[in-house]
PDB file of N, CA and C in Angstrom:
ATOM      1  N   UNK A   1       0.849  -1.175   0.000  1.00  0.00           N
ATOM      2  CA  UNK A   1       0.000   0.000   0.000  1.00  0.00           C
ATOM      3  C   UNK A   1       0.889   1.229   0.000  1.00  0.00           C
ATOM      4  N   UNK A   2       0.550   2.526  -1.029  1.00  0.00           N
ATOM      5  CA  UNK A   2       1.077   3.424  -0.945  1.00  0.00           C
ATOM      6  C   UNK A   2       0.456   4.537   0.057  1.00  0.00           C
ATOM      7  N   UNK A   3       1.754   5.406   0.515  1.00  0.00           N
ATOM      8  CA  UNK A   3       1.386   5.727   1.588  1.00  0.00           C
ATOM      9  C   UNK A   3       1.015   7.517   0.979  1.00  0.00           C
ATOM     10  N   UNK A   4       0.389   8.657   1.990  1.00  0.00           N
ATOM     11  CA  UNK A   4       0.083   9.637   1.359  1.00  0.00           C
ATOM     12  C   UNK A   4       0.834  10.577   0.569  1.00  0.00           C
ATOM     13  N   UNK A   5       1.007  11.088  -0.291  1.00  0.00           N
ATOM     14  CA  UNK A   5       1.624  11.894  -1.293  1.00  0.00           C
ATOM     15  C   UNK A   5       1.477  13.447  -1.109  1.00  0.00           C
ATOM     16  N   UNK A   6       1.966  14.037  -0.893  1.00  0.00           N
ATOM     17  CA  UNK A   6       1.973  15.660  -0.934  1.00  0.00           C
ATOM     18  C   UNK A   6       2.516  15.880  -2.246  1.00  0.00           C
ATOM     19  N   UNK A   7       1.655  16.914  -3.106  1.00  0.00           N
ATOM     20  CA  UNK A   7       2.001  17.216  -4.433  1.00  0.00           C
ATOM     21  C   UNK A   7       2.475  18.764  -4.614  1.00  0.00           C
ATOM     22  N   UNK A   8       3.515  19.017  -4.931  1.00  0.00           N
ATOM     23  CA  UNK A   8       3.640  20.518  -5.521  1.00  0.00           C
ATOM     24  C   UNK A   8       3.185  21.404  -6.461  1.00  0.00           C
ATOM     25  N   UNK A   9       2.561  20.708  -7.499  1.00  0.00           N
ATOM     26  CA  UNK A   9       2.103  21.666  -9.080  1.00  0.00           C
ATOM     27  C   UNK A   9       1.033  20.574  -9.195  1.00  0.00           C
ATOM     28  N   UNK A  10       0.736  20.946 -10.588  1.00  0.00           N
ATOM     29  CA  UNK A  10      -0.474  20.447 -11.159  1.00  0.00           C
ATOM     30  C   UNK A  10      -0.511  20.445 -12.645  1.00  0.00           C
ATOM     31  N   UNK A  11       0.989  20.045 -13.714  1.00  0.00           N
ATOM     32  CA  UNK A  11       1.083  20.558 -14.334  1.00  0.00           C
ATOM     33  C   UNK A  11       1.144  19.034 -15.093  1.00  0.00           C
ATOM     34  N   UNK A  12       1.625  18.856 -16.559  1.00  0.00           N
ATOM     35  CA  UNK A  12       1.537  17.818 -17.285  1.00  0.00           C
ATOM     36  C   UNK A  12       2.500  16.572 -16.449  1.00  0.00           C
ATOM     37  N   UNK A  13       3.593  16.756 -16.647  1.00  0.00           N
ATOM     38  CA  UNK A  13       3.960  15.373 -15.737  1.00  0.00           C
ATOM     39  C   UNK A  13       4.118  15.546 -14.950  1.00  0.00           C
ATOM     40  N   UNK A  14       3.433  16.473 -13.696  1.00  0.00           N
ATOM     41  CA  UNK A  14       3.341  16.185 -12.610  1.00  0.00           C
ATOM     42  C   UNK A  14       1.574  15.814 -12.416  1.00  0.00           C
ATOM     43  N   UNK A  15       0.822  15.924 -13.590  1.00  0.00           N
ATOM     44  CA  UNK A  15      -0.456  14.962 -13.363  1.00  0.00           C
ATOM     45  C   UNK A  15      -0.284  14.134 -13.384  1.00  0.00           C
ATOM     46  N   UNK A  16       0.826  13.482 -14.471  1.00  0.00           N
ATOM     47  CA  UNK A  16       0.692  12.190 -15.002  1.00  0.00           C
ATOM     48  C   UNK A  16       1.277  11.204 -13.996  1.00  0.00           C
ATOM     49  N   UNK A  17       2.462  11.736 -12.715  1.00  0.00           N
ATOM     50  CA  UNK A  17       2.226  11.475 -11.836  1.00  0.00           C
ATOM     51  C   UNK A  17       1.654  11.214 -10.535  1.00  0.00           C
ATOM     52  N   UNK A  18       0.531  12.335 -10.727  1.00  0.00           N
ATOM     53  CA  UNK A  18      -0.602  11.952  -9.257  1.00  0.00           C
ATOM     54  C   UNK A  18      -1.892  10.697 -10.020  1.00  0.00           C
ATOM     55  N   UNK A  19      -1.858  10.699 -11.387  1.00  0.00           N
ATOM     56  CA  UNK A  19      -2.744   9.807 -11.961  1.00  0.00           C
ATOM     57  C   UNK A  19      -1.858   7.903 -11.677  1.00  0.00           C
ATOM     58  N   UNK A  20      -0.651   8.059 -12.071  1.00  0.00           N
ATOM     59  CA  UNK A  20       0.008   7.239 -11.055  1.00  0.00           C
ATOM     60  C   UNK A  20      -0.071   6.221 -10.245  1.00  0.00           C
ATOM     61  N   UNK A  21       0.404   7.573  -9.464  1.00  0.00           N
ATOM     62  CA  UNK A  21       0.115   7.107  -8.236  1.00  0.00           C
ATOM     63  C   UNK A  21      -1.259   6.908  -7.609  1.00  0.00           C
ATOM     64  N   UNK A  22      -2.585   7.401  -7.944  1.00  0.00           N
ATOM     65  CA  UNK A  22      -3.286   7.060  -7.806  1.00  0.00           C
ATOM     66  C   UNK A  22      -4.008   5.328  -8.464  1.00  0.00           C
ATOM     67  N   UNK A  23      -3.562   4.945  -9.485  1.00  0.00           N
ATOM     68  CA  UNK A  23      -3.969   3.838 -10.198  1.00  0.00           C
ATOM     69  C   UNK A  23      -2.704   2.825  -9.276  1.00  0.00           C
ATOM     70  N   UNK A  24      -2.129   3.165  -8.837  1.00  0.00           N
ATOM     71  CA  UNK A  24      -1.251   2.218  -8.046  1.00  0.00           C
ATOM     72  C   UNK A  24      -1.714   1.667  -6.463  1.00  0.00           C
ATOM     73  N   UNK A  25      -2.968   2.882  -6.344  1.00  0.00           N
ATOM     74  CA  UNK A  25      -3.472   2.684  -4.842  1.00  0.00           C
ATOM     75  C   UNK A  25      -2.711   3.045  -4.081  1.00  0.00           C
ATOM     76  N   UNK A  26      -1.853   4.476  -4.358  1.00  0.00           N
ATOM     77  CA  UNK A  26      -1.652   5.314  -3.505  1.00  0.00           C
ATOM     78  C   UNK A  26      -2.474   6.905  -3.480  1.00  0.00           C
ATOM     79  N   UNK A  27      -2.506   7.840  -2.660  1.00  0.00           N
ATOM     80  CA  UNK A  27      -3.230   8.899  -2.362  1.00  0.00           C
ATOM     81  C   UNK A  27      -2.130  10.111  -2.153  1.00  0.00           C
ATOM     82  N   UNK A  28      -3.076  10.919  -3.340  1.00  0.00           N
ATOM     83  CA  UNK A  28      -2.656  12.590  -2.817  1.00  0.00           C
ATOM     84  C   UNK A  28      -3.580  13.063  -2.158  1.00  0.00           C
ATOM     85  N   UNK A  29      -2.727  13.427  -1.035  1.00  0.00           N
ATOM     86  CA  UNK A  29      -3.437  14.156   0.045  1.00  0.00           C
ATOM     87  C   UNK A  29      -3.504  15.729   0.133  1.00  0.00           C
ATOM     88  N   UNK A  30      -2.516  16.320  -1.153  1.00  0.00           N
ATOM     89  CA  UNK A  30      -2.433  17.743  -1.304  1.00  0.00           C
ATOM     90  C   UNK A  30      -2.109  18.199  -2.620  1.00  0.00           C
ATOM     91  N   UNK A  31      -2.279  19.017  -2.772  1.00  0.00           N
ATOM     92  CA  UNK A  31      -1.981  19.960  -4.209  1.00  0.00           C
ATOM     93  C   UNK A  31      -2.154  21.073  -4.455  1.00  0.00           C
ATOM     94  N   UNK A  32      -1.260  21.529  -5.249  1.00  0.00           N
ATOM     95  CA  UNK A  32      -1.480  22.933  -5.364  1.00  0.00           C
ATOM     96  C   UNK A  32      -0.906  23.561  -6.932  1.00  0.00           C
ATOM     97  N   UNK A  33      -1.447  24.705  -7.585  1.00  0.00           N
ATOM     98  CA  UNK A  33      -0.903  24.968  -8.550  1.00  0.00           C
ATOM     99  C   UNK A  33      -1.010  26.472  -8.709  1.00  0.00           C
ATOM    100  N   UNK A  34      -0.704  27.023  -9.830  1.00  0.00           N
ATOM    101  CA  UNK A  34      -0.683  29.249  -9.369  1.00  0.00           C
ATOM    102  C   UNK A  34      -1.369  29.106  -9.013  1.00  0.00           C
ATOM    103  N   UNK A  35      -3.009  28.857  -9.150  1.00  0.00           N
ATOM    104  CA  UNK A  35      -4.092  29.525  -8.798  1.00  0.00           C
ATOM    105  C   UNK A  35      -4.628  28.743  -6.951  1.00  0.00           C
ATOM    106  N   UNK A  36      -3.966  28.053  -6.464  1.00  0.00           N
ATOM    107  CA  UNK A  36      -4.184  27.647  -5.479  1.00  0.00           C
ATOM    108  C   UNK A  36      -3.895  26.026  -4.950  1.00  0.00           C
ATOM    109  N   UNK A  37      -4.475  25.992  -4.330  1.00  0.00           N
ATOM    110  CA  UNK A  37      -4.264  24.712  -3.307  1.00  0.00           C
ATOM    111  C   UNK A  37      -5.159  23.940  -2.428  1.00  0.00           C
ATOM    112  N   UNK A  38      -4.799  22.526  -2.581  1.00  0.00           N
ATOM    113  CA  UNK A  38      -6.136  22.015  -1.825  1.00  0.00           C
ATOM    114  C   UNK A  38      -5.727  20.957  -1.064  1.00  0.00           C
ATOM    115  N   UNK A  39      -6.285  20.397   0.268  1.00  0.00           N
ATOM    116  CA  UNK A  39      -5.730  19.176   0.600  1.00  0.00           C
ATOM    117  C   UNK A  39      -6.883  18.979   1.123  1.00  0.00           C
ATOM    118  N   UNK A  40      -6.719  17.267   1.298  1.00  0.00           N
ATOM    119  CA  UNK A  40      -8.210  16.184   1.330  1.00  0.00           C
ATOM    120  C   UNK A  40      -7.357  14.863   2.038  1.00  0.00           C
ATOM    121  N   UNK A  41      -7.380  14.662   3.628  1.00  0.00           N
ATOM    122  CA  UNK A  41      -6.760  13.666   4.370  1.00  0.00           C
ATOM    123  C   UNK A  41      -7.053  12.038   4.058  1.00  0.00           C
ATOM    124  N   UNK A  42      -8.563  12.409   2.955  1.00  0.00           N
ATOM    125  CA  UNK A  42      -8.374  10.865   2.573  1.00  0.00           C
ATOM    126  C   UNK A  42      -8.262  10.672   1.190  1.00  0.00           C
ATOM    127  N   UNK A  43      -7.565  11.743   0.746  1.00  0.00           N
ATOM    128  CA  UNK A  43      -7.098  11.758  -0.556  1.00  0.00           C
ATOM    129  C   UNK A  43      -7.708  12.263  -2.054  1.00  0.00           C
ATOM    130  N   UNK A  44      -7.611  12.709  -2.554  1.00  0.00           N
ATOM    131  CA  UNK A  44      -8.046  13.826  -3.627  1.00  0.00           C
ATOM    132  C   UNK A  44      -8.152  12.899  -5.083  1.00  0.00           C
ATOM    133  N   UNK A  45      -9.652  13.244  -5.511  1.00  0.00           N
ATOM    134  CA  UNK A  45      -9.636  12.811  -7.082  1.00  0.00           C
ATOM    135  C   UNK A  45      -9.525  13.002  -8.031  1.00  0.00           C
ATOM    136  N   UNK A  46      -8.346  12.516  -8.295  1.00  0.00           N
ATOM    137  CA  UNK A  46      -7.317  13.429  -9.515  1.00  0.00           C
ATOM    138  C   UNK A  46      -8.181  13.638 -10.721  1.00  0.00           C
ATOM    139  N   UNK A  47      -8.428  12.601 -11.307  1.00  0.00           N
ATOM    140  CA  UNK A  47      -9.682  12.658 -12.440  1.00  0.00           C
ATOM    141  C   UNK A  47     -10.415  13.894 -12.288  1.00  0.00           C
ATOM    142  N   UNK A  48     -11.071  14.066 -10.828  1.00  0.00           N
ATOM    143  CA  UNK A  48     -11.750  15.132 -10.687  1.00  0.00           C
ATOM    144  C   UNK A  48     -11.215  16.667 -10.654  1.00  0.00           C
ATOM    145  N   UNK A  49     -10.152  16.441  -9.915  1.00  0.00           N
ATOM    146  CA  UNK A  49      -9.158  17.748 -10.049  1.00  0.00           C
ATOM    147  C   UNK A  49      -8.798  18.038 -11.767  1.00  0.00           C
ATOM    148  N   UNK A  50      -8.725  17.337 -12.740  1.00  0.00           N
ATOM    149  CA  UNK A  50      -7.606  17.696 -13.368  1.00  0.00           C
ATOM    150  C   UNK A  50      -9.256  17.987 -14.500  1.00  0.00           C
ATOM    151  N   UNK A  51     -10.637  17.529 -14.040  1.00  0.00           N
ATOM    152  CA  UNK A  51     -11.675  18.013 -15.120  1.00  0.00           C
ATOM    153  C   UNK A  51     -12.075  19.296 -14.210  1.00  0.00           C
ATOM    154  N   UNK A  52     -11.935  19.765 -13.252  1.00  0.00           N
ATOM    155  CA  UNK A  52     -12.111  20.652 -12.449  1.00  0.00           C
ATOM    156  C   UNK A  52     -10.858  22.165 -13.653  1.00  0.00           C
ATOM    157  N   UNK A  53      -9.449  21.349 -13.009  1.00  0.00           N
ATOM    158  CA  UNK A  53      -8.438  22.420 -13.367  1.00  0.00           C
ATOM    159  C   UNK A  53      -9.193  23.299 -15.114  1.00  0.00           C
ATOM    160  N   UNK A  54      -9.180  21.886 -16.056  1.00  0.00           N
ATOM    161  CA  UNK A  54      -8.925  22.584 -17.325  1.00  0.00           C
ATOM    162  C   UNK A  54     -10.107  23.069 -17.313  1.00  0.00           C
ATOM    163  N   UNK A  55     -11.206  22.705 -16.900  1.00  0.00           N
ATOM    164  CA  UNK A  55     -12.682  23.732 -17.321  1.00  0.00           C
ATOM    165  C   UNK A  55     -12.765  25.123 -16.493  1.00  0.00           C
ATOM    166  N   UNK A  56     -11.631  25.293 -16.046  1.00  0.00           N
ATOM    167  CA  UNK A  56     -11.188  26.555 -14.452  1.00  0.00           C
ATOM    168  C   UNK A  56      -9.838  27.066 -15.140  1.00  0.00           C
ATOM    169  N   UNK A  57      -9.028  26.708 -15.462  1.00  0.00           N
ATOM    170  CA  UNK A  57      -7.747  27.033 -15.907  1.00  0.00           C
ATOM    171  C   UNK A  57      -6.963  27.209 -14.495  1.00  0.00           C
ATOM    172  N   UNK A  58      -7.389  26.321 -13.930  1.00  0.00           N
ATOM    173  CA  UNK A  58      -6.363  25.780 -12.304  1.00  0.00           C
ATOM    174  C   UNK A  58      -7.507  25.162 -11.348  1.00  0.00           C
ATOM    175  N   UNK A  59      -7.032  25.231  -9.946  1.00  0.00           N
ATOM    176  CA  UNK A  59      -7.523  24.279  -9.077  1.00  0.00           C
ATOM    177  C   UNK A  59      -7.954  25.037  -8.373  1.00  0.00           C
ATOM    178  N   UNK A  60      -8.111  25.927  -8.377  1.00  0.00           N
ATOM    179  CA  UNK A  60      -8.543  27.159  -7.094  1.00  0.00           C
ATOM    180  C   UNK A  60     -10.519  26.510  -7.504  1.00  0.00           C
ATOM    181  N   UNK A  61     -11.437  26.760  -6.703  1.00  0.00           N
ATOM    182  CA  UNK A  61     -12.128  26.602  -6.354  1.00  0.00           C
ATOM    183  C   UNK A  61     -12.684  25.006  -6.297  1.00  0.00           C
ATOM    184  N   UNK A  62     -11.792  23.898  -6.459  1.00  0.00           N
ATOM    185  CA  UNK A  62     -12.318  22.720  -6.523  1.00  0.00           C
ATOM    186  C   UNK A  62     -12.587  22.137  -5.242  1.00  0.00           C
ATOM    187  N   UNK A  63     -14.194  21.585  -5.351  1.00  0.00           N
ATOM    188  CA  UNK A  63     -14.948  21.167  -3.990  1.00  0.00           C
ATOM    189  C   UNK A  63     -14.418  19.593  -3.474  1.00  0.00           C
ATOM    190  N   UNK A  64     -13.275  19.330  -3.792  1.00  0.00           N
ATOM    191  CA  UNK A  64     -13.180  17.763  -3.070  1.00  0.00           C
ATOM    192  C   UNK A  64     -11.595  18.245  -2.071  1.00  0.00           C
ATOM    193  N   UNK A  65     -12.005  18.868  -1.662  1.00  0.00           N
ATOM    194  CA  UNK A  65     -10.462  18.680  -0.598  1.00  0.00           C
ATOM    195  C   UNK A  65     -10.854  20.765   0.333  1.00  0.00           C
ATOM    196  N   UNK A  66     -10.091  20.996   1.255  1.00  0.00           N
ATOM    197  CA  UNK A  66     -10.273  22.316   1.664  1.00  0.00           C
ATOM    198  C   UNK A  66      -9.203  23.230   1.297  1.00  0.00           C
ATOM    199  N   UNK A  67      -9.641  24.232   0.822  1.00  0.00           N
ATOM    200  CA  UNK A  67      -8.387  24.636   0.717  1.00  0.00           C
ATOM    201  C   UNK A  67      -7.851  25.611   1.377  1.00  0.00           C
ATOM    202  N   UNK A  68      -6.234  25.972   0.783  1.00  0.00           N
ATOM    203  CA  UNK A  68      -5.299  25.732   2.299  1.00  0.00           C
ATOM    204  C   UNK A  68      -4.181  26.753   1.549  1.00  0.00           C
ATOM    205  N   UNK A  69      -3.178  27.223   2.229  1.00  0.00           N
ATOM    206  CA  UNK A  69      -2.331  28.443   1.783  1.00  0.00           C
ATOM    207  C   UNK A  69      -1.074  27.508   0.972  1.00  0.00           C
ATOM    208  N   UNK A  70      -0.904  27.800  -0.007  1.00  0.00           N
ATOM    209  CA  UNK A  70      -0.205  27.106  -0.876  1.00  0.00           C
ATOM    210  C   UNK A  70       1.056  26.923  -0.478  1.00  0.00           C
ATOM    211  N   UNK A  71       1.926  27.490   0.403  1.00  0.00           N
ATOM    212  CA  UNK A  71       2.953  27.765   1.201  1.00  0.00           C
ATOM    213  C   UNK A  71       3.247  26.382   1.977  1.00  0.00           C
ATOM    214  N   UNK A  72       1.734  26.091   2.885  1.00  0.00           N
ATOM    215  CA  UNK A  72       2.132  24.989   3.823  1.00  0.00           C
ATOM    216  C   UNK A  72       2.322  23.435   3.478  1.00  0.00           C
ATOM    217  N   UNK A  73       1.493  23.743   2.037  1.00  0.00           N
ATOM    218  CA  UNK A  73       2.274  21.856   1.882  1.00  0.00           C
ATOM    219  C   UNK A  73       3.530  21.571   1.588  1.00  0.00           C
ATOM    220  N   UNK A  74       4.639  22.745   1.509  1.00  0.00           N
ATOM    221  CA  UNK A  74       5.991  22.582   1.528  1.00  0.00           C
ATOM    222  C   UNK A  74       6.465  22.274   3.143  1.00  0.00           C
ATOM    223  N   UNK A  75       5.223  22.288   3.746  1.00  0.00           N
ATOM    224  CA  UNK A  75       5.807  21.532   5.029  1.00  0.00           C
ATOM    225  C   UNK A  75       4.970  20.892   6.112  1.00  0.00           C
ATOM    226  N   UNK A  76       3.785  20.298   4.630  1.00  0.00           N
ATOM    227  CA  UNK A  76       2.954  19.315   5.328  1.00  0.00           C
ATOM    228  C   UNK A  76       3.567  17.920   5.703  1.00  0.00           C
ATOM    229  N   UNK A  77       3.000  17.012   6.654  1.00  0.00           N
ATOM    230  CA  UNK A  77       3.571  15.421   6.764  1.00  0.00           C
ATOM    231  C   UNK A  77       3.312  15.000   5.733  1.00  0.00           C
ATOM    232  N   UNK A  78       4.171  14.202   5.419  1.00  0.00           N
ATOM    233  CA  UNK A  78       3.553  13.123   4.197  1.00  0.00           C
ATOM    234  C   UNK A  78       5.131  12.348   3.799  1.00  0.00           C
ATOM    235  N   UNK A  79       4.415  11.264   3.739  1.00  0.00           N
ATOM    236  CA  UNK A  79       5.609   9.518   3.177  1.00  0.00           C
ATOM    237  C   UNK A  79       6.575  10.586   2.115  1.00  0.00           C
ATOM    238  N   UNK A  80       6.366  10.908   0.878  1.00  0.00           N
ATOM    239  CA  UNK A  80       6.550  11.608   0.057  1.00  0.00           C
ATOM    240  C   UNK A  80       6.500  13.060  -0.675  1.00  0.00           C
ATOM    241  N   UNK A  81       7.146  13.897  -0.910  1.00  0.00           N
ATOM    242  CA  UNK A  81       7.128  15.211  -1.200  1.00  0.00           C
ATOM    243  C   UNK A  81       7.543  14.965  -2.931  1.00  0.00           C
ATOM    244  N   UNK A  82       6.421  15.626  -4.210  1.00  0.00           N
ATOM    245  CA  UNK A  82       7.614  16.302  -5.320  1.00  0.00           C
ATOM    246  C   UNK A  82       7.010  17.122  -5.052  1.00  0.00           C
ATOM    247  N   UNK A  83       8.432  17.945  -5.545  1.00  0.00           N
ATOM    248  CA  UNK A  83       8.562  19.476  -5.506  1.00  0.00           C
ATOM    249  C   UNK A  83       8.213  19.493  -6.982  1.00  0.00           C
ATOM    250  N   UNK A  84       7.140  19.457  -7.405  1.00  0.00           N
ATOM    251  CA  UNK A  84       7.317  19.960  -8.926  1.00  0.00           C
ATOM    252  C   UNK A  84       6.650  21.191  -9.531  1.00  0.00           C
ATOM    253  N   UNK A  85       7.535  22.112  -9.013  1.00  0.00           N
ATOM    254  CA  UNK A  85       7.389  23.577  -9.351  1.00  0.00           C
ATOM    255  C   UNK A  85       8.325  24.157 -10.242  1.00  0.00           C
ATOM    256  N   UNK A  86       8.257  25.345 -10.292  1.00  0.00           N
ATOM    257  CA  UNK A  86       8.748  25.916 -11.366  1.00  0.00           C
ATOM    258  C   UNK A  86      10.450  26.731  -9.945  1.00  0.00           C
ATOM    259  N   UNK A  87      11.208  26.799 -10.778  1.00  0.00           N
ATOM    260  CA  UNK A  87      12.588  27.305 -10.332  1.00  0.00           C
ATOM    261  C   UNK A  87      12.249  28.243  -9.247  1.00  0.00           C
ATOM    262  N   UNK A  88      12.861  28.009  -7.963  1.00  0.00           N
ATOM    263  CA  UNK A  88      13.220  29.494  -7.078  1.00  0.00           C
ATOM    264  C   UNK A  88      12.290  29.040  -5.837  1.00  0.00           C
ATOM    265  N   UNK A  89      11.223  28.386  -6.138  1.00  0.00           N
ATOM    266  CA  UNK A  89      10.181  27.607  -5.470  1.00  0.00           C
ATOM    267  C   UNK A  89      10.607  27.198  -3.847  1.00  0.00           C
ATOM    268  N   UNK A  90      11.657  26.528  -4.446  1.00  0.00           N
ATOM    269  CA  UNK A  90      12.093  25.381  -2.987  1.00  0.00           C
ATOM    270  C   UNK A  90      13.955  26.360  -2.939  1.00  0.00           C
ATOM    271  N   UNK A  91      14.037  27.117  -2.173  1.00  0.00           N
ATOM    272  CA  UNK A  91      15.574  27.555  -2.094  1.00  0.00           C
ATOM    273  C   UNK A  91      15.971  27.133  -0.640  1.00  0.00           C
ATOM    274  N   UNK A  92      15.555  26.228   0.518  1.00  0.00           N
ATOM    275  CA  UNK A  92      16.446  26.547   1.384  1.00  0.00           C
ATOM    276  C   UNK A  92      16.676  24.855   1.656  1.00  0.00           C
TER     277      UNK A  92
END
């Protein structure tokens, strides 16, 4: 069993990794992309996020998770962290 996933972006292969990991029967428990951020402790539906994102042009108002200051999932718990952001993102 995979354990929870904290996600950084929301972008092409970093979907193609929360789709993934989700078909593997593991869970993102967070995400975030410019327009915002969301986390859901029993895990977020990517399918749903990613028909949410493109009919929105991001993730900011999607109803399956709460959302949360995009800042803190760089230092939420979780088994796993990608950082998959854009440069300057992660400096310390």
């Amino acid at each position: 069993r995979l354990s929870p996933f904290t996600r950084a972006a929301a972008v092409t292969i970093p979907r193609q990794a929360a789709q993934l990991i989700t078909e593997a029967g593991g869970k993102v428990v967070s995400i975030r992309d410019v327009t915002g951020a969301v986390k859901n402790s029993n895990g977020i539906d990517i399918a749903n996020l990613m028909k949410h994102s493109a009919e929105n042009r991001g993730i900011k108002g999607f109803d399956g998770g709460d959302a949360v200051d995009p800042i803190s999932l760089l230092t939420e718990e979780c088994d796993v962290l990608i950082p998959a952001a854009l440069g300057g993102v992660i400096n310390k």
